[in-house]
PDB file of N, CA and C in Angstrom:
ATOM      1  N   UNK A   1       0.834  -1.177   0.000  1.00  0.00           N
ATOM      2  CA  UNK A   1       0.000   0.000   0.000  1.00  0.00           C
ATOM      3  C   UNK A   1       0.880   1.242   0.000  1.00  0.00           C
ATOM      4  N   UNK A   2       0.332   2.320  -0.636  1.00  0.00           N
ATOM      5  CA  UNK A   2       1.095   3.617  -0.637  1.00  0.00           C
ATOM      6  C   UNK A   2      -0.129   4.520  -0.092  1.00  0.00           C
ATOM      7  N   UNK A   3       1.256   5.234   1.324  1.00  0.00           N
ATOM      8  CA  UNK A   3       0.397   6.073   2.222  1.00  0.00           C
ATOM      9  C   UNK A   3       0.588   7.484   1.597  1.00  0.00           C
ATOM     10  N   UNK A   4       0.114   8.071   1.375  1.00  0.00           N
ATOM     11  CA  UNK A   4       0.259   9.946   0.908  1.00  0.00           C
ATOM     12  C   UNK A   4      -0.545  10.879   2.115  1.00  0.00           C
ATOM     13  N   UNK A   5       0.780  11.736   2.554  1.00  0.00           N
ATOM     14  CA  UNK A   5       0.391  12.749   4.032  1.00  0.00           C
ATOM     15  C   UNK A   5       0.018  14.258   3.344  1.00  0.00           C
ATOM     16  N   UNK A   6      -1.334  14.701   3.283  1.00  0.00           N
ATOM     17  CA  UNK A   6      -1.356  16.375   3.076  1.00  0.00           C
ATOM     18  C   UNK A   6      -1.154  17.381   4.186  1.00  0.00           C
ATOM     19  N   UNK A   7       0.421  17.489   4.254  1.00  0.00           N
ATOM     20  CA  UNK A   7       0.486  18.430   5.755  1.00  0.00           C
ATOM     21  C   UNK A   7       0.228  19.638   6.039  1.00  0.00           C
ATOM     22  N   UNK A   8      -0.553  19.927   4.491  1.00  0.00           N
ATOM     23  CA  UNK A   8      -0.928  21.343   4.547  1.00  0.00           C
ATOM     24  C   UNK A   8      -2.654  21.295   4.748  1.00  0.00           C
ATOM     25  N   UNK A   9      -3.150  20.523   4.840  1.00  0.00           N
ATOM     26  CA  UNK A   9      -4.682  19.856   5.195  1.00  0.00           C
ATOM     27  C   UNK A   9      -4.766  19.688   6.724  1.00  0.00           C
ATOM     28  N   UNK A  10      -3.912  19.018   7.202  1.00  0.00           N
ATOM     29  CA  UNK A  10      -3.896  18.354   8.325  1.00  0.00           C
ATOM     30  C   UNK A  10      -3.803  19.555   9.356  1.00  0.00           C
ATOM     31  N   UNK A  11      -4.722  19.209  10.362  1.00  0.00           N
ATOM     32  CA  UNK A  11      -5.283  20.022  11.536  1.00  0.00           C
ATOM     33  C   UNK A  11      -5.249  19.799  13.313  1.00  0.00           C
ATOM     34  N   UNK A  12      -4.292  18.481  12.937  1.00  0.00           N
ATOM     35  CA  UNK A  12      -3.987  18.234  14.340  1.00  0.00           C
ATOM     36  C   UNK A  12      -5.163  17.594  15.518  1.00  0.00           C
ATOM     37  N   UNK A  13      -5.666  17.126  14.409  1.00  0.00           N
ATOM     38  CA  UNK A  13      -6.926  16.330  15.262  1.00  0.00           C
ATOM     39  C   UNK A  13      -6.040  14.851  15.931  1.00  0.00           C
ATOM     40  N   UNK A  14      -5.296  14.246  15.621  1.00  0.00           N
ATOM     41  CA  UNK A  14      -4.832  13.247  16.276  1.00  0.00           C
ATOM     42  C   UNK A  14      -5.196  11.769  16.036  1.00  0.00           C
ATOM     43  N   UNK A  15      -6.530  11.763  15.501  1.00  0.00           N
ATOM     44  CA  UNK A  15      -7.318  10.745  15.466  1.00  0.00           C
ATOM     45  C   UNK A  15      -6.623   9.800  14.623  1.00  0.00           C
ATOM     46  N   UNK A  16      -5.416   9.871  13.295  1.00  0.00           N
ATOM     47  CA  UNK A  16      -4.793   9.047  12.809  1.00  0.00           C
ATOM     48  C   UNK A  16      -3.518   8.364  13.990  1.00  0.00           C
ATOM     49  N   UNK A  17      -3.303   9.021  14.778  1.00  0.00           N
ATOM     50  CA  UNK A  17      -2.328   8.261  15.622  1.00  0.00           C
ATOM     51  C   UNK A  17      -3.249   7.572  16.592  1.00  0.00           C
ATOM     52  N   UNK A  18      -4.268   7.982  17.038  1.00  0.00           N
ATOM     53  CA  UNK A  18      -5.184   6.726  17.611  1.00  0.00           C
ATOM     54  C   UNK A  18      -5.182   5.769  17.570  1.00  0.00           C
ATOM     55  N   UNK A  19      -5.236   5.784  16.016  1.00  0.00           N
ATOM     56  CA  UNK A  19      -6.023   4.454  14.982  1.00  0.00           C
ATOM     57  C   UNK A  19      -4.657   3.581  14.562  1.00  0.00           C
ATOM     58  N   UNK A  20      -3.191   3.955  14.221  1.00  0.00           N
ATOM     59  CA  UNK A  20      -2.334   2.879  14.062  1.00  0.00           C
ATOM     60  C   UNK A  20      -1.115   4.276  14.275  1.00  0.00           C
ATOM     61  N   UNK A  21      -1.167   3.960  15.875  1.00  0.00           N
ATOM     62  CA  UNK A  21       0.562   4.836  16.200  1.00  0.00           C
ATOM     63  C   UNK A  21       1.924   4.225  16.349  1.00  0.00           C
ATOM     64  N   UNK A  22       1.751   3.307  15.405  1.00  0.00           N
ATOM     65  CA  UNK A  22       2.751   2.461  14.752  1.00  0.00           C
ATOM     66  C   UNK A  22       3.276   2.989  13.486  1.00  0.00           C
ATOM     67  N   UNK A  23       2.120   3.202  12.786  1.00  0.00           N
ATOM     68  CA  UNK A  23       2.407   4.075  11.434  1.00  0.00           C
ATOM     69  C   UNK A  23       2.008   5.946  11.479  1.00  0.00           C
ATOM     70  N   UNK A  24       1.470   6.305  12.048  1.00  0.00           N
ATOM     71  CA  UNK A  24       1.079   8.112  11.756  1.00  0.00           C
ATOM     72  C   UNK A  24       2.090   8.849  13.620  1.00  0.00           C
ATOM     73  N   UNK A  25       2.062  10.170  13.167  1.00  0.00           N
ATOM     74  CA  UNK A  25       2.530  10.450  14.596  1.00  0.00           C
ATOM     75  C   UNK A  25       2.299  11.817  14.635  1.00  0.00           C
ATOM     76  N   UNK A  26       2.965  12.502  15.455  1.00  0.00           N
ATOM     77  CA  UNK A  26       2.325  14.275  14.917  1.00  0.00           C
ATOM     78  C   UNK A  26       3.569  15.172  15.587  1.00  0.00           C
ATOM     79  N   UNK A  27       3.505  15.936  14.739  1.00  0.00           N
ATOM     80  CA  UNK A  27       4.902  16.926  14.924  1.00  0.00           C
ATOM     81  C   UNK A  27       5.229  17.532  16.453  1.00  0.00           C
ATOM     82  N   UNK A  28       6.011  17.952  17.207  1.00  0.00           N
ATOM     83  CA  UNK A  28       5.780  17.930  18.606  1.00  0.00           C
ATOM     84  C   UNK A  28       5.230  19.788  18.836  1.00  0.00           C
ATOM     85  N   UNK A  29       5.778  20.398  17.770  1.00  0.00           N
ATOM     86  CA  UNK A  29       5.541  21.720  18.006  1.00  0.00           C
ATOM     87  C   UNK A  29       4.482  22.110  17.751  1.00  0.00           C
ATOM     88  N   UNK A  30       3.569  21.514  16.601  1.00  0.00           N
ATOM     89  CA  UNK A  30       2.457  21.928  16.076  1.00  0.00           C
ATOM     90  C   UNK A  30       1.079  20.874  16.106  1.00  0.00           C
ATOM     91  N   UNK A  31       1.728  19.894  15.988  1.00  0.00           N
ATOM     92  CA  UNK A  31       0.631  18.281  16.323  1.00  0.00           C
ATOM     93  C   UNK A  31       0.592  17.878  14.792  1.00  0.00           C
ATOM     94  N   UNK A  32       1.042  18.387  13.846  1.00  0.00           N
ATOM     95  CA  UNK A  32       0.765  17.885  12.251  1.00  0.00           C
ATOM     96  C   UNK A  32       1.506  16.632  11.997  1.00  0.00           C
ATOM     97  N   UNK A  33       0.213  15.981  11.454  1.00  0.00           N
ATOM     98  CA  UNK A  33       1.105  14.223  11.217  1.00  0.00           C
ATOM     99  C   UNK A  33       1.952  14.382  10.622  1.00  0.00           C
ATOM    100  N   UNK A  34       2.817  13.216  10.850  1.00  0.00           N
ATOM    101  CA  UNK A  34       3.955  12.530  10.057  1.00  0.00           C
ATOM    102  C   UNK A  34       4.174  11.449  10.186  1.00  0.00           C
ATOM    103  N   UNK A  35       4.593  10.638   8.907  1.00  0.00           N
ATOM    104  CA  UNK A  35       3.970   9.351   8.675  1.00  0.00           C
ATOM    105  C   UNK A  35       5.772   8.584   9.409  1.00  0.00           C
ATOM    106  N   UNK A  36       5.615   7.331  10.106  1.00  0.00           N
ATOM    107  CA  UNK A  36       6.305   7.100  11.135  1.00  0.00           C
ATOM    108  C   UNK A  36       7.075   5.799   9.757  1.00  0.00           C
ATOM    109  N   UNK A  37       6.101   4.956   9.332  1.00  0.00           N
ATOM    110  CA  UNK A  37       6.248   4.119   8.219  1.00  0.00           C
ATOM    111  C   UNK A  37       5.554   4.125   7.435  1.00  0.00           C
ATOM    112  N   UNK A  38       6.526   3.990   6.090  1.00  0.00           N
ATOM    113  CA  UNK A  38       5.877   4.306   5.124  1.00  0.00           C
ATOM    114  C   UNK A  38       5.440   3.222   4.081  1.00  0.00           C
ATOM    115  N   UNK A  39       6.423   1.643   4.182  1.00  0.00           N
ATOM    116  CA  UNK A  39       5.844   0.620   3.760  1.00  0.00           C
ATOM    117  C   UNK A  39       5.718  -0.664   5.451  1.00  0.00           C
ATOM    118  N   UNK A  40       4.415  -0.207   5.783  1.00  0.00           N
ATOM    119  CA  UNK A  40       3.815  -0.925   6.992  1.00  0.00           C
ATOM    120  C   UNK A  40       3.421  -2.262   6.824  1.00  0.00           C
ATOM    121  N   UNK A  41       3.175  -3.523   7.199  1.00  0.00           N
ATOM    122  CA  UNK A  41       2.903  -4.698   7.159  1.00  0.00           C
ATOM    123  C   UNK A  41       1.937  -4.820   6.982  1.00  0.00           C
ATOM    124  N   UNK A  42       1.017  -5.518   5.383  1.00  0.00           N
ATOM    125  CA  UNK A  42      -0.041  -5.929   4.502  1.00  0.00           C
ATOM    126  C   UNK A  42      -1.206  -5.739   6.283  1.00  0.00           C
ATOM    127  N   UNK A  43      -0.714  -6.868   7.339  1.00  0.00           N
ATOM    128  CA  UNK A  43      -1.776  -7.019   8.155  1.00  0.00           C
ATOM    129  C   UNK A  43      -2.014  -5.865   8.814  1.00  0.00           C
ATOM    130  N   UNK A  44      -1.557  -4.481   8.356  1.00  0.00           N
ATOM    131  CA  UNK A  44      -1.943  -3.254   9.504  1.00  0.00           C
ATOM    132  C   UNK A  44      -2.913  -2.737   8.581  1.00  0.00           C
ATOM    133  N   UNK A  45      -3.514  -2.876   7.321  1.00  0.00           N
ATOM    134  CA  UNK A  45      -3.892  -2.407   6.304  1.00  0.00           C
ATOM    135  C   UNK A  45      -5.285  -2.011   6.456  1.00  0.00           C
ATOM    136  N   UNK A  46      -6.270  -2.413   7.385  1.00  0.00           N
ATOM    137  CA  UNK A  46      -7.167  -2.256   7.955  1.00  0.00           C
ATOM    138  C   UNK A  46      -6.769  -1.031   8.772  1.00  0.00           C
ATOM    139  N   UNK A  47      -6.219  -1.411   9.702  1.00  0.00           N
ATOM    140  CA  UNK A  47      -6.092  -0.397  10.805  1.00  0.00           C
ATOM    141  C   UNK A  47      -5.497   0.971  10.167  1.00  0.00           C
ATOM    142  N   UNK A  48      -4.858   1.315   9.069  1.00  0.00           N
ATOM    143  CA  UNK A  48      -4.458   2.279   8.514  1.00  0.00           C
ATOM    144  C   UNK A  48      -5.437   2.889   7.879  1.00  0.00           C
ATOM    145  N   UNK A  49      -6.291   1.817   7.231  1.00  0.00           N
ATOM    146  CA  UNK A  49      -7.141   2.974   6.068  1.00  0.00           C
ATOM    147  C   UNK A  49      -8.308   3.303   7.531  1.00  0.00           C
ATOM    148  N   UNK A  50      -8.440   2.844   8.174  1.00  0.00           N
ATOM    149  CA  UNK A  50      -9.322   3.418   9.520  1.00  0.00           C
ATOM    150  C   UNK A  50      -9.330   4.188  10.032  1.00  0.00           C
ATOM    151  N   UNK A  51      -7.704   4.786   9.918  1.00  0.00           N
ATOM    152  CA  UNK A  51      -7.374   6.118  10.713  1.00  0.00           C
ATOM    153  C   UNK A  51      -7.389   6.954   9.637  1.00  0.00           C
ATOM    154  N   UNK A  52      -7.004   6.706   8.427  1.00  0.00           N
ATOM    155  CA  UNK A  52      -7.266   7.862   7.115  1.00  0.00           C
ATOM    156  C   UNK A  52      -8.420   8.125   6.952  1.00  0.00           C
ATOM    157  N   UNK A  53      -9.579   7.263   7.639  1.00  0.00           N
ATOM    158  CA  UNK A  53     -11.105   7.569   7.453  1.00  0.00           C
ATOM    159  C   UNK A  53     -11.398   8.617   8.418  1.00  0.00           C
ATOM    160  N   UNK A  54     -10.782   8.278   9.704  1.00  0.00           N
ATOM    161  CA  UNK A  54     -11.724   9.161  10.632  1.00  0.00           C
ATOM    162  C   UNK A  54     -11.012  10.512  10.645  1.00  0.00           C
ATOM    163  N   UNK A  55     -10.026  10.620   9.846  1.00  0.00           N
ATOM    164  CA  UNK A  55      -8.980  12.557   9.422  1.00  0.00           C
ATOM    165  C   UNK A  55     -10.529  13.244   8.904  1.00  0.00           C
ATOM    166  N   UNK A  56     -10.453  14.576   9.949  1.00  0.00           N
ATOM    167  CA  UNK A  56     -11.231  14.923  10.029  1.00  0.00           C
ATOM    168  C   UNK A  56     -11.584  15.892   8.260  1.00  0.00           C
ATOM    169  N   UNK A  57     -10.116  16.014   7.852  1.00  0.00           N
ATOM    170  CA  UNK A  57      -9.884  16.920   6.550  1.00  0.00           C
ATOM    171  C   UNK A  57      -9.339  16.009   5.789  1.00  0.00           C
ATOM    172  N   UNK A  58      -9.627  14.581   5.828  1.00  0.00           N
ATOM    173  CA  UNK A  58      -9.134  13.428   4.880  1.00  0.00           C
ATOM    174  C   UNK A  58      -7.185  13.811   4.506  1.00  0.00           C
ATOM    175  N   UNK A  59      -6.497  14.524   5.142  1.00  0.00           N
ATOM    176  CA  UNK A  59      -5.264  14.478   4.584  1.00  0.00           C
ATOM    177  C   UNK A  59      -4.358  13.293   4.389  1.00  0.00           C
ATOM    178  N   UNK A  60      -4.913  11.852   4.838  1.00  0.00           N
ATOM    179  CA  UNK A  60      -4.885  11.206   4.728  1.00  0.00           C
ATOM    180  C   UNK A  60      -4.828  10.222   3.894  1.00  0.00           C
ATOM    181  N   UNK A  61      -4.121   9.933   2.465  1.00  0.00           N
ATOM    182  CA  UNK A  61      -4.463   8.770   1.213  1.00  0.00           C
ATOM    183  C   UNK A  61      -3.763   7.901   1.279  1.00  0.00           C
ATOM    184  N   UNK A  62      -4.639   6.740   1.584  1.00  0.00           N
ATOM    185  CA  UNK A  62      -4.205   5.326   1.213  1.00  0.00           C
ATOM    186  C   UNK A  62      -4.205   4.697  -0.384  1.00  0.00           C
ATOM    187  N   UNK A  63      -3.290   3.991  -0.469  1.00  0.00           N
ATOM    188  CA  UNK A  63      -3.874   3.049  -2.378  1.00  0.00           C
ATOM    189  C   UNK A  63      -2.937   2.130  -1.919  1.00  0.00           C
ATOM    190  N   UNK A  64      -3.768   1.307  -3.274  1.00  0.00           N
ATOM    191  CA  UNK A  64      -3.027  -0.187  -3.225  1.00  0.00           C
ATOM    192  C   UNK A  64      -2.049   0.009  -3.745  1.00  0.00           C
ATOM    193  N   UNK A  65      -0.776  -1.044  -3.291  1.00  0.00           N
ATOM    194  CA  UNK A  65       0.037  -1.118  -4.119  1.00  0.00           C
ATOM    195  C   UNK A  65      -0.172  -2.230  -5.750  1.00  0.00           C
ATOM    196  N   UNK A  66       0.572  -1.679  -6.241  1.00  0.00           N
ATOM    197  CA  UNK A  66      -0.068  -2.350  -7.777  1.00  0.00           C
ATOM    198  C   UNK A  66       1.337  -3.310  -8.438  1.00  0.00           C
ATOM    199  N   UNK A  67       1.896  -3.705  -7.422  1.00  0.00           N
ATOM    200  CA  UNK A  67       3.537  -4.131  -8.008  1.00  0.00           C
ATOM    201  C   UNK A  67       2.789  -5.698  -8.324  1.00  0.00           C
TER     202      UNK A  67
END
């Protein structure tokens, strides 16, 4: 899967590090995500597009990988 971060969208809601703070995290000065990993394990793939759902400004894009 390929994760894509809009850090100019993103509002510091948090709710993606909720959802897999394995993969998302948030800047310490401002709270704006940043993606922790960027090719995460097939089985987190659920739990990732879960937290890109609940971004309150979707800055969040998941896709399949197509290899």
């Amino acid at each position: 899967m390929r994760i894509t971060i809009q850090q100019d969208k993103c509002i510091g809601a948090g709710l993606c590090v909720l959802g897999a703070e394995d993969v998302f995290d948030q800047r310490e000065e401002d709270g704006i995500v940043v993606l922790l990993d960027p090719n995460p394990p097939a089985e987190r793939e659920a739990a990732i597009r879960e937290a890109a759902a609940t971004c309150p400004v979707l800055a969040i894009e998941v896709e399949a990988d197509n290899r």
